[in-house]
C-alpha atoms as a PDB file:
ATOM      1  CA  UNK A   1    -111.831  37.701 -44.035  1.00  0.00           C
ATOM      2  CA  UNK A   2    -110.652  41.222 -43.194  1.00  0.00           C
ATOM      3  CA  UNK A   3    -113.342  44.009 -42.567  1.00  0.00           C
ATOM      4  CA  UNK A   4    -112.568  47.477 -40.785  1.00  0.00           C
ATOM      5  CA  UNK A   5    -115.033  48.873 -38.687  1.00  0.00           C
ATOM      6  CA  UNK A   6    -116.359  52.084 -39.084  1.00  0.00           C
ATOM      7  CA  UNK A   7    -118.651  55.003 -36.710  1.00  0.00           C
ATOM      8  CA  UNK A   8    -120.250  57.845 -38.244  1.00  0.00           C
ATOM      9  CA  UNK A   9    -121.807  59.872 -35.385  1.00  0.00           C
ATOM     10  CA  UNK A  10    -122.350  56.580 -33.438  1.00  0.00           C
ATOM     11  CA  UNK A  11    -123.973  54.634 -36.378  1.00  0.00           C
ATOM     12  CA  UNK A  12    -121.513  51.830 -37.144  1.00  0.00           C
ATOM     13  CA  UNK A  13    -121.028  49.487 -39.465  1.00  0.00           C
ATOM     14  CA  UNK A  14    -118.826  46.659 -40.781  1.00  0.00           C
ATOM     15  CA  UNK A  15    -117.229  47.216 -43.881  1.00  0.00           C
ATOM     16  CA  UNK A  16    -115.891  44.551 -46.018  1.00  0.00           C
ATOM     17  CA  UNK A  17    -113.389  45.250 -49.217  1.00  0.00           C
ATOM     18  CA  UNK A  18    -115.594  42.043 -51.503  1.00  0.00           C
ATOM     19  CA  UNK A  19    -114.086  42.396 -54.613  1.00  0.00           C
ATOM     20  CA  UNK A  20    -112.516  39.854 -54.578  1.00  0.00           C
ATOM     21  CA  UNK A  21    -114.523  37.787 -52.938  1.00  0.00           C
ATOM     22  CA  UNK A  22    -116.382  35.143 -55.278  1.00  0.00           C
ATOM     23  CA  UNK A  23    -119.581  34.638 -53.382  1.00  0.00           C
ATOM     24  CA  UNK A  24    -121.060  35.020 -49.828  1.00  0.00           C
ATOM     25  CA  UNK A  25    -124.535  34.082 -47.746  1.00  0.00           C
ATOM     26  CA  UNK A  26    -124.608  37.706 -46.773  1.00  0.00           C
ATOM     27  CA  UNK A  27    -127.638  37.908 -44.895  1.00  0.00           C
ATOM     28  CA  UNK A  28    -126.230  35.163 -42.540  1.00  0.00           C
ATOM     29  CA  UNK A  29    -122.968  36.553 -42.125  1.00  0.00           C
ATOM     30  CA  UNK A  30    -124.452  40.453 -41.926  1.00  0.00           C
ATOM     31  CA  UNK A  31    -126.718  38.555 -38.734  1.00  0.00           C
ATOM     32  CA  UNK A  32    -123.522  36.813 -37.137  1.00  0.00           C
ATOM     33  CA  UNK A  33    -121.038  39.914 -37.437  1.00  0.00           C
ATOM     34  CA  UNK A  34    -123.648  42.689 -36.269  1.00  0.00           C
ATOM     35  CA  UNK A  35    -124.282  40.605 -33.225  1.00  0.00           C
ATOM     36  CA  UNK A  36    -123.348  42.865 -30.493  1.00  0.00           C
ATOM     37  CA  UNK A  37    -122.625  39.951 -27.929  1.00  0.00           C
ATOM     38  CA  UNK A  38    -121.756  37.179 -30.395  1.00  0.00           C
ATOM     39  CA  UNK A  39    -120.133  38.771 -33.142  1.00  0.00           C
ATOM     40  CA  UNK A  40    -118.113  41.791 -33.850  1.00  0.00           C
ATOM     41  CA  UNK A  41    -121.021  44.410 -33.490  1.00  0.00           C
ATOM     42  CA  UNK A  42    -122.863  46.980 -35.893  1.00  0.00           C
ATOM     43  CA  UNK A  43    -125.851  48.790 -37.495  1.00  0.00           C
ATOM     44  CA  UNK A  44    -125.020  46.612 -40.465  1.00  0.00           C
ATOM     45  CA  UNK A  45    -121.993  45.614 -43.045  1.00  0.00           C
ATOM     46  CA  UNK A  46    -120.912  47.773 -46.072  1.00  0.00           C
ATOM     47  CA  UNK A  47    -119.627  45.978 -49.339  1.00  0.00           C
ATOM     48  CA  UNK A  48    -117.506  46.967 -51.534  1.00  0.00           C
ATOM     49  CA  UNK A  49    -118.305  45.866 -55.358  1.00  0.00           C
ATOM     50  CA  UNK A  50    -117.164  46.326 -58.426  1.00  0.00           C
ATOM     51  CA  UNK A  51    -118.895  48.595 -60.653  1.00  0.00           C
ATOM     52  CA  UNK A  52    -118.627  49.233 -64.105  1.00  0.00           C
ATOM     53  CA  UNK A  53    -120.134  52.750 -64.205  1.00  0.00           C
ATOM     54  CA  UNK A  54    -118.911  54.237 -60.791  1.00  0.00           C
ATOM     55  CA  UNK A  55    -115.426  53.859 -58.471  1.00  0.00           C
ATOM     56  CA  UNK A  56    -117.347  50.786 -57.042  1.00  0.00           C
ATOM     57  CA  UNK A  57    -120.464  49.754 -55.865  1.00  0.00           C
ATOM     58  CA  UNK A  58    -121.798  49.680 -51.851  1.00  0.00           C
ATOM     59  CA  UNK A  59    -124.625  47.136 -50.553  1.00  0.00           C
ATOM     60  CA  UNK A  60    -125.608  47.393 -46.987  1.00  0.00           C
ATOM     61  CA  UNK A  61    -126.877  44.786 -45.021  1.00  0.00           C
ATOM     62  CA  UNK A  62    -129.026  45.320 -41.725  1.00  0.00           C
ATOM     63  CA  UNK A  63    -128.562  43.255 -38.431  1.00  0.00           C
ATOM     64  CA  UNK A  64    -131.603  41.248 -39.240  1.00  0.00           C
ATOM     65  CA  UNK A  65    -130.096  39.672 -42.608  1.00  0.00           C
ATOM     66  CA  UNK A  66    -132.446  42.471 -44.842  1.00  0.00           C
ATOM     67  CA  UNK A  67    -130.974  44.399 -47.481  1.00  0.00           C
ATOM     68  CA  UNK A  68    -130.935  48.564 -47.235  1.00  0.00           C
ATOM     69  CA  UNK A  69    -131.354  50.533 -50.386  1.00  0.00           C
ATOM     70  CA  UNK A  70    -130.053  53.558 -49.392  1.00  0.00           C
ATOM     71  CA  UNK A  71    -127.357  54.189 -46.562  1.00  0.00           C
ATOM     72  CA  UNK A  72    -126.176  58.088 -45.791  1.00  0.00           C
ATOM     73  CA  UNK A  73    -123.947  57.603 -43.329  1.00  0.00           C
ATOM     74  CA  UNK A  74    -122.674  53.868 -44.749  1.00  0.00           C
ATOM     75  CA  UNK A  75    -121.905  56.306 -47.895  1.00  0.00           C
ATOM     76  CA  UNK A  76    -119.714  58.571 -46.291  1.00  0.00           C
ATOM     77  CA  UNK A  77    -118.442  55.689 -44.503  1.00  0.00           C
ATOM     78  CA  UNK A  78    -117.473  54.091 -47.848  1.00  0.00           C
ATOM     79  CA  UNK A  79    -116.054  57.057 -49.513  1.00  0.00           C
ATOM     80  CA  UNK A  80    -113.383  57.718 -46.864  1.00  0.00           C
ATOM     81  CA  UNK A  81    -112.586  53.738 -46.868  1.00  0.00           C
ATOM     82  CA  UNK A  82    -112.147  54.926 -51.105  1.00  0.00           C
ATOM     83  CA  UNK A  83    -110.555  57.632 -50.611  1.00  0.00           C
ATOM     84  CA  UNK A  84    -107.749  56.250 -48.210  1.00  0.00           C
ATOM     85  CA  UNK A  85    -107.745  52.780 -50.298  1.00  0.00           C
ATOM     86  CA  UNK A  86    -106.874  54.199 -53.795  1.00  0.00           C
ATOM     87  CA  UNK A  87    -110.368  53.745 -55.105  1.00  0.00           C
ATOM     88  CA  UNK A  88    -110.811  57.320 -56.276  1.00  0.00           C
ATOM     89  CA  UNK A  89    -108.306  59.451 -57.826  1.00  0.00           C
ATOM     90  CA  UNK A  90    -110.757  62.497 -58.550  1.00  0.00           C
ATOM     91  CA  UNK A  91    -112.277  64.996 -56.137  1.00  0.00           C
ATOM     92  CA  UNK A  92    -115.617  63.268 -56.522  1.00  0.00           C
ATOM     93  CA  UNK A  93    -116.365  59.909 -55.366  1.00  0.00           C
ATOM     94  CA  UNK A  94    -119.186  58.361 -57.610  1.00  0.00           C
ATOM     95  CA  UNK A  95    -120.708  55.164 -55.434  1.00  0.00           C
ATOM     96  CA  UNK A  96    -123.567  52.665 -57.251  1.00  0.00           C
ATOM     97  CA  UNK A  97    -126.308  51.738 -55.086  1.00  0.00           C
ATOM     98  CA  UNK A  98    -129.452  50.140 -55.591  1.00  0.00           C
ATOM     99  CA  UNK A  99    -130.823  53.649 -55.213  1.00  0.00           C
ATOM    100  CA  UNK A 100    -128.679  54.987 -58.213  1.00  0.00           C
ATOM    101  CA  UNK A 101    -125.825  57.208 -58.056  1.00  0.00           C
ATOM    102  CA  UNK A 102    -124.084  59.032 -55.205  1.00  0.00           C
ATOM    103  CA  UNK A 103    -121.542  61.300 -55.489  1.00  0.00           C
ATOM    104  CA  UNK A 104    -119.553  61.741 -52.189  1.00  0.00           C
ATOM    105  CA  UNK A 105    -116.730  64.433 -51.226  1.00  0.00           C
ATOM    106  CA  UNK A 106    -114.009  65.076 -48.294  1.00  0.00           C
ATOM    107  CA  UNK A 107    -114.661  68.280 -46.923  1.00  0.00           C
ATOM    108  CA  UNK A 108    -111.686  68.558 -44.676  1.00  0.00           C
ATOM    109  CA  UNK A 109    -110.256  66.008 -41.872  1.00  0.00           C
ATOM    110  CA  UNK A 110    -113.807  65.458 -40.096  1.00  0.00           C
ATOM    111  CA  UNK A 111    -116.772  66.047 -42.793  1.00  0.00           C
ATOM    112  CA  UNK A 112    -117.937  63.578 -45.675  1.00  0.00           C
ATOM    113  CA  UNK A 113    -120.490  65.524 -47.979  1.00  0.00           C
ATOM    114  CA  UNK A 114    -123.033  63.010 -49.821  1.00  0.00           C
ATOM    115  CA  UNK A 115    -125.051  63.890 -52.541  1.00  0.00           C
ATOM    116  CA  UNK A 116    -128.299  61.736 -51.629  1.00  0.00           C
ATOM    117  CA  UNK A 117    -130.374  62.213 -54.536  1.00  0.00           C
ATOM    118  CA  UNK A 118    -133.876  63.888 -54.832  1.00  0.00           C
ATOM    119  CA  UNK A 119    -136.825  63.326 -52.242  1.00  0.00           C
ATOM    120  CA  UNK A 120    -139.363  61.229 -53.319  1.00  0.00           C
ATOM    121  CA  UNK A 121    -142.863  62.573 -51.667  1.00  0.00           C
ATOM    122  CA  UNK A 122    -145.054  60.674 -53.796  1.00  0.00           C
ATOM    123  CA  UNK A 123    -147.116  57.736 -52.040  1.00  0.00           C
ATOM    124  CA  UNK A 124    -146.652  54.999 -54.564  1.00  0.00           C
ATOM    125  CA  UNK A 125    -143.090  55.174 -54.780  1.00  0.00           C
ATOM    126  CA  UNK A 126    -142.865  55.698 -51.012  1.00  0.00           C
ATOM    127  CA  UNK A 127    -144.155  53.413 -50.681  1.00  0.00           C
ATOM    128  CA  UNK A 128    -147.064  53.946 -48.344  1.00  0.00           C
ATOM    129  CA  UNK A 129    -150.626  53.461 -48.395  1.00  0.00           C
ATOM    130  CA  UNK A 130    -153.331  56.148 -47.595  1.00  0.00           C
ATOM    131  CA  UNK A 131    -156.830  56.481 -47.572  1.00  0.00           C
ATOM    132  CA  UNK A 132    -157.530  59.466 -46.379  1.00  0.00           C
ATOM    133  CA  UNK A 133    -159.632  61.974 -48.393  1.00  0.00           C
ATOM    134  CA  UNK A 134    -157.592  64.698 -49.838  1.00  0.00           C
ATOM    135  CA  UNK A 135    -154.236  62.698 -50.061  1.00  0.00           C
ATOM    136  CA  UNK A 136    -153.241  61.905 -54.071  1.00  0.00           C
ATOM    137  CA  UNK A 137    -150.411  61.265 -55.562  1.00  0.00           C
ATOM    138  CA  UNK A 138    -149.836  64.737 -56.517  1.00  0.00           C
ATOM    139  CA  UNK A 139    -150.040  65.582 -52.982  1.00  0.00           C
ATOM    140  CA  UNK A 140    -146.977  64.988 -50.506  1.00  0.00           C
ATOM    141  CA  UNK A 141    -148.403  62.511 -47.116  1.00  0.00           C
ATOM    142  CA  UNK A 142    -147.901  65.715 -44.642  1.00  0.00           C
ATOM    143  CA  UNK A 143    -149.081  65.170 -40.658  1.00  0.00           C
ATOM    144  CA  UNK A 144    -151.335  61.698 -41.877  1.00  0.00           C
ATOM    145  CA  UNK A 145    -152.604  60.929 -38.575  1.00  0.00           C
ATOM    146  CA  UNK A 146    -151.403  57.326 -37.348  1.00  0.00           C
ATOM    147  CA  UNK A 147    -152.546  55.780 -33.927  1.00  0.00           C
ATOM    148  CA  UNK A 148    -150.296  53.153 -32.569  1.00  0.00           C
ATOM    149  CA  UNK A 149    -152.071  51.549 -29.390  1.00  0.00           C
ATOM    150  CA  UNK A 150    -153.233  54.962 -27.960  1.00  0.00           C
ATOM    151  CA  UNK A 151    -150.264  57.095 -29.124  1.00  0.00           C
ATOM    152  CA  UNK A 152    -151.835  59.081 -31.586  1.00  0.00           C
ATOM    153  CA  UNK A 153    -148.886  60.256 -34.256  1.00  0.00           C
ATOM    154  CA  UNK A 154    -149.057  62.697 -36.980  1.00  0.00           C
ATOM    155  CA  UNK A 155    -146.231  61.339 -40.424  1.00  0.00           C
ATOM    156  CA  UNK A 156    -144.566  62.691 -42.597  1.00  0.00           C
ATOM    157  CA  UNK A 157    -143.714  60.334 -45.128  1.00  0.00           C
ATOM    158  CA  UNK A 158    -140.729  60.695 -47.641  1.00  0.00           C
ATOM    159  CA  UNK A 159    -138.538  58.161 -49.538  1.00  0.00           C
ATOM    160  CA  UNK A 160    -134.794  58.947 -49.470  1.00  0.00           C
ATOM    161  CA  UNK A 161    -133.780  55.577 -51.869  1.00  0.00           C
ATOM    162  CA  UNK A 162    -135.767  54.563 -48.713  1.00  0.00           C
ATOM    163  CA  UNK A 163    -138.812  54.926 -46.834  1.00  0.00           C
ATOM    164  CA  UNK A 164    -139.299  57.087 -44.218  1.00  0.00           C
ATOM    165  CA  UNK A 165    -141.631  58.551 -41.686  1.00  0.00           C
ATOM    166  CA  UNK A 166    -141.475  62.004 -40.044  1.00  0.00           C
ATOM    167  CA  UNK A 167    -143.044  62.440 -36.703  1.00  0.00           C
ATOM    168  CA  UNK A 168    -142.982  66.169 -34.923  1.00  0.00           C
ATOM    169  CA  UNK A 169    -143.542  66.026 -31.143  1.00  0.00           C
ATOM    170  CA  UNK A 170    -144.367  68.560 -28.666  1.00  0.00           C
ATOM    171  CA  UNK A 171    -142.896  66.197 -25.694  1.00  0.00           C
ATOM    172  CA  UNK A 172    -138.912  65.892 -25.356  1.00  0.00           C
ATOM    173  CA  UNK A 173    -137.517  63.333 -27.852  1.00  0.00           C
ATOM    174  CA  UNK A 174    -136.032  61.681 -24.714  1.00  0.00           C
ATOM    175  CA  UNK A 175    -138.989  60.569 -23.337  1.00  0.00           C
ATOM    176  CA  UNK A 176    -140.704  59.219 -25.882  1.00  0.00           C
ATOM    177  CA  UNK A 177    -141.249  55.323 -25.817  1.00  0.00           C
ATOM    178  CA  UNK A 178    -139.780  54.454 -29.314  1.00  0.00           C
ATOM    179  CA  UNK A 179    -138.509  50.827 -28.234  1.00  0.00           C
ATOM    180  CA  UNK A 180    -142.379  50.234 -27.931  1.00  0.00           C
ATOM    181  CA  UNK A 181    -144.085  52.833 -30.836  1.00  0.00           C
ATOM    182  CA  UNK A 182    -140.928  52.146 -33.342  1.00  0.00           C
ATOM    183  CA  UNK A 183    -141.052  48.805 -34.352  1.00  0.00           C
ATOM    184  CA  UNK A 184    -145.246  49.197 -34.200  1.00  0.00           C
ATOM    185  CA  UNK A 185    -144.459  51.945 -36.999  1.00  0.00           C
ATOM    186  CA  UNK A 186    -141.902  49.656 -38.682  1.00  0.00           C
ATOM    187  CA  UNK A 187    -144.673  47.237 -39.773  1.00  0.00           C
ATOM    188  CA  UNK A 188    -147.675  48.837 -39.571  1.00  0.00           C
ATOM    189  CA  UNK A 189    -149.764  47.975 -42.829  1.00  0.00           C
ATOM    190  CA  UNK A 190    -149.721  50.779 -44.511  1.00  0.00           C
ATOM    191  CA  UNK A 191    -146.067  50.520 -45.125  1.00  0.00           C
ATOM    192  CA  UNK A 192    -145.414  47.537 -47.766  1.00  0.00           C
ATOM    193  CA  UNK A 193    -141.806  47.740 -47.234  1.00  0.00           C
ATOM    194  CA  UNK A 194    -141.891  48.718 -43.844  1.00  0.00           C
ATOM    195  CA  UNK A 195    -140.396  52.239 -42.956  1.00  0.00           C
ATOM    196  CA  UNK A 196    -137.954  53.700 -40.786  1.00  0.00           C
ATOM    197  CA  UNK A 197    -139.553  55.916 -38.455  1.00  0.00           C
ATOM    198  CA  UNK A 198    -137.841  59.220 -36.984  1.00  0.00           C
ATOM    199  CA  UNK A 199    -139.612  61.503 -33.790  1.00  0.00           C
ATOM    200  CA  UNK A 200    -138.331  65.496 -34.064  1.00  0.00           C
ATOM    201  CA  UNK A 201    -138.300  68.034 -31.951  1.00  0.00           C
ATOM    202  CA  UNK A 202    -137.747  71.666 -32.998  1.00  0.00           C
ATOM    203  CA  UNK A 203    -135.191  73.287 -31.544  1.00  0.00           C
ATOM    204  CA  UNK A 204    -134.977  76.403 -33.639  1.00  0.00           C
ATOM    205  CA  UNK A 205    -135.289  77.481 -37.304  1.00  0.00           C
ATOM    206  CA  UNK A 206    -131.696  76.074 -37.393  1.00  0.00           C
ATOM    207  CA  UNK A 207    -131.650  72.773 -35.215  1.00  0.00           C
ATOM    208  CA  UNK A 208    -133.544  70.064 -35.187  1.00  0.00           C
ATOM    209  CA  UNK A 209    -133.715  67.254 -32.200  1.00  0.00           C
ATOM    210  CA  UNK A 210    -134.202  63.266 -33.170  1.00  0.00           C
ATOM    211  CA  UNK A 211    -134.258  59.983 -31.968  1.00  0.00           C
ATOM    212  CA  UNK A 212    -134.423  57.105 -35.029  1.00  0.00           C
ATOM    213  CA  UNK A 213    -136.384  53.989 -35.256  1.00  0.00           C
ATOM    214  CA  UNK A 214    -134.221  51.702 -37.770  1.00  0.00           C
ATOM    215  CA  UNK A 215    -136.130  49.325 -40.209  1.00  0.00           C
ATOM    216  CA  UNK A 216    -134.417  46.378 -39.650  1.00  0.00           C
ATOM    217  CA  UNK A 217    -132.162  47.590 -37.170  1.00  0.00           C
ATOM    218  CA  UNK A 218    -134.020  48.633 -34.154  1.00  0.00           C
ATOM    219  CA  UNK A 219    -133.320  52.199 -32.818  1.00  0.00           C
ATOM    220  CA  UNK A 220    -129.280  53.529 -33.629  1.00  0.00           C
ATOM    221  CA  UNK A 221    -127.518  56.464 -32.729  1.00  0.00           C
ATOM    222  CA  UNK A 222    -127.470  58.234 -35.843  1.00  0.00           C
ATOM    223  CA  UNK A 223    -128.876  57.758 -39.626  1.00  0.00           C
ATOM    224  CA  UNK A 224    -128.113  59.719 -42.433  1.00  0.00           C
ATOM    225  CA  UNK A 225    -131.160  59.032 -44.743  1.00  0.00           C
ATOM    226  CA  UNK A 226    -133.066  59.672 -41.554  1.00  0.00           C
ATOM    227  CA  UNK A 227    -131.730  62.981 -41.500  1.00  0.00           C
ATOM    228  CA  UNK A 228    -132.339  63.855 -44.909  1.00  0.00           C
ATOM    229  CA  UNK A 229    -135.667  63.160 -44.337  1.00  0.00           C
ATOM    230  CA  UNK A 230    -136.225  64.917 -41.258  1.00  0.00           C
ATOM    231  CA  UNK A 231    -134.942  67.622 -42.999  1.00  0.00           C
ATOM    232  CA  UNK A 232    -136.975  67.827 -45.792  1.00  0.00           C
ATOM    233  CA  UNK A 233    -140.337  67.213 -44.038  1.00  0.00           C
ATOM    234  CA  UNK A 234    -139.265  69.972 -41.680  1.00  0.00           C
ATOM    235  CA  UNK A 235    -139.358  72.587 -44.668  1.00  0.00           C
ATOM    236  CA  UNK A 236    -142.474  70.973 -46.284  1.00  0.00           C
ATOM    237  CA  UNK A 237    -143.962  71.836 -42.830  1.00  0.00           C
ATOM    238  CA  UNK A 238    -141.983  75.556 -42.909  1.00  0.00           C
ATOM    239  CA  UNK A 239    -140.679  74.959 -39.473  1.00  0.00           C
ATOM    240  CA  UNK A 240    -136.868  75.718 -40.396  1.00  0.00           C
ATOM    241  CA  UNK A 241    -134.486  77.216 -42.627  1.00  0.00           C
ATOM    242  CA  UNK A 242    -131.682  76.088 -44.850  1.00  0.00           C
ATOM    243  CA  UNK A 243    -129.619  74.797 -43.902  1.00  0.00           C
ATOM    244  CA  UNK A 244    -130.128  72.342 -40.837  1.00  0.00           C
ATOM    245  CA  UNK A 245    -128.648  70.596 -38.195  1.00  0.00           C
ATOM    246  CA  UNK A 246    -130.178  67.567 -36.668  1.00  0.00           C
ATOM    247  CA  UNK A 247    -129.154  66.551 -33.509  1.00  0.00           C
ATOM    248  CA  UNK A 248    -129.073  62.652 -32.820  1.00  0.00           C
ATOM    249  CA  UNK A 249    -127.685  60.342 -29.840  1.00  0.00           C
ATOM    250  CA  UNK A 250    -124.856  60.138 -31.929  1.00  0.00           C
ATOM    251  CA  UNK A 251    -123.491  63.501 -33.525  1.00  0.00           C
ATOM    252  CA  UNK A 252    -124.958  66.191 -35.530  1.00  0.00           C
ATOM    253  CA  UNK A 253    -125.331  65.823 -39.052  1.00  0.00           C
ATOM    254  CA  UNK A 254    -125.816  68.923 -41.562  1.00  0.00           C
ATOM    255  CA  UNK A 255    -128.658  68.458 -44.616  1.00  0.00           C
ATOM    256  CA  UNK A 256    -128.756  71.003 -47.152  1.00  0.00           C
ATOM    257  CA  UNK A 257    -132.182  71.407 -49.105  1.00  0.00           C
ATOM    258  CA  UNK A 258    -133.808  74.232 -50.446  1.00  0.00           C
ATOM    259  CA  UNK A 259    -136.963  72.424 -51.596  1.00  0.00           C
ATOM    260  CA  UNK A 260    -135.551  71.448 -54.756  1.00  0.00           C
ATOM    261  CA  UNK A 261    -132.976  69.137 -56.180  1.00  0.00           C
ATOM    262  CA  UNK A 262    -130.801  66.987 -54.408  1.00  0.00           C
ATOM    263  CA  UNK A 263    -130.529  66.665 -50.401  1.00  0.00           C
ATOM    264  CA  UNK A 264    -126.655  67.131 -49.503  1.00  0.00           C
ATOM    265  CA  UNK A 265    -125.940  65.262 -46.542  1.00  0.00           C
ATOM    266  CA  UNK A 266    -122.880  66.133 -44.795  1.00  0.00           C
ATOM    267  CA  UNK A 267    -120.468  64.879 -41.485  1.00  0.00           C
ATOM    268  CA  UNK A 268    -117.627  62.720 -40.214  1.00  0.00           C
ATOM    269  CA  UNK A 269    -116.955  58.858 -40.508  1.00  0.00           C
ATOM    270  CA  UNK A 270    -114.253  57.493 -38.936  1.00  0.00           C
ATOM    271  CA  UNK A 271    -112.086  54.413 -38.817  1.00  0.00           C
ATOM    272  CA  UNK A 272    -112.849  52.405 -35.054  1.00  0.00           C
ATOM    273  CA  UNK A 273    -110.415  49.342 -35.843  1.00  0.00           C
ATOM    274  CA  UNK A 274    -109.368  46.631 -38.485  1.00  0.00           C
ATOM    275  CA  UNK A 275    -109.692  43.006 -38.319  1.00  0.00           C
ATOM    276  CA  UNK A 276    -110.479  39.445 -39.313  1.00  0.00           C
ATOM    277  CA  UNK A 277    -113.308  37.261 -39.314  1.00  0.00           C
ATOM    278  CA  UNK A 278    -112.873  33.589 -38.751  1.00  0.00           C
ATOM    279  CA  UNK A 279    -114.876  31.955 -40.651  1.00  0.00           C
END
């Protein structure tokens, strides 16, 4: 089976042209090829589908065999694997996912823009369960205070196709112990899908510094519904300006949100190498 592997600001992933490819045990095969000792090594595999009302349609799978519903930098990923494969003629690359429509665009030689649809704030549809008094579902979940052990967090909790949770910290990003807090966070209760979780430090009104705690993946380099949601909870707080740049491990990504509409998503994905899998 022939997959290419793909980085975008040190998130990687394995993507795999299935369209012609009858019928897989993805989950096992996204566990074997993520691997990073046994297998070829990623933050997950990228399929390409057929779709019947976009230029195809992209599934992600995470290391642990669980399926993603929304992927920002897997989507940028995608669209230059479309744009370089024939998939899309058009300026506009229009990708199905299980969190509706994406339209991606090449901005140049290094920069994917993403069109990542419209933050959810709601609790419901979060999901995420509060009981504090105050919080409805009128009312976005801004700095709900969350104690993990005797780290005592403050979340902000947004759904980009996703869910997400937004912590701002006074102490360096570096420091902070998110092998031990993230995957704490990950399945806390109050989280019925569990959550990816993302620390922040403010850098200026223009920058934004973060480390990201992966649902299902553990902590990566990089994640672009991560920074869409960083993003967003930073202006709900009014701590920045528009447009931002959050700094990961991996790269800096660009997220363009005024407070309404769509979040625009934007930076590179490149090719790493092609190969086979033996089955």
């Amino acid at each position: 089976m022939d997959f290419v592997k793909f980085q975008a600001t040190g998130n990687d992933f394995i993507l795999i042209d299935s369209r012609r490819i009858k019928r897989r045990e993805w989950p096992v095969l996204a566990k074997a090829m993520c691997h990073r000792n046994f297998g070829v090594g990623a933050d997950g595999i990228l399929l390409i589908s057929p779709s019947k009302v976009a230029d195809f349609y992209m599934r992600m799978f995470n290391p642990d065999g669980s399926e993603a519903e929304a992927c920002g930098n897997g989507l940028r990923c995608a669209a230059r694997y479309a744009k370089e494969n024939g998939l899309s003629s058009g300026a506009d690359i229009r990708i199905e996912t299980a969190a509706g429509m994406k339209i991606a665009r090449i901005k140049g030689d290094n920069s994917i823009q993403v069109a990542m649809g419209k933050p959810e704030l709601k609790p419901s549809a979060i999901p995420v369960i509060v009981n504090r008094k105050g919080v409805t579902e009128a009312s976005p979940v801004i700095d709900y205070p969350l104690t993990i052990d005797r780290t005592k967090l403050k979340i902000t909790c947004i759904a980009m196709g996703n869910p997400h949770a937004v912590c701002f910290l006074e102490q360096p990003v570096a420091g902070f112990p998110l092998a031990e807090v993230g995957p704490k966070v990950e399945r806390h209760s109050m989280f019925p899908n569990r959550v990816n979780f993302e620390i922040v430090n403010v850098i200026s009104r223009k920058k934004l510094g973060a480390r990201v705690w992966e649902r299902g993946a553990g902590e990566t380099l990089s994640c672009g519904t991560g920074a869409c949601a960083i993003a967003v909870a930073a202006r709900l707080k009014k701590l920045t300006d528009n447009p931002v740049d959050i700094i990961l491990p991996g790269g800096t990504l660009a997220v363009d949100w005024g407070g309404k509409g769509e979040v625009l998503l934007s930076g590179p994905a490149e090719v790493v190498f092609e190969g086979k899998w033996k089955d």
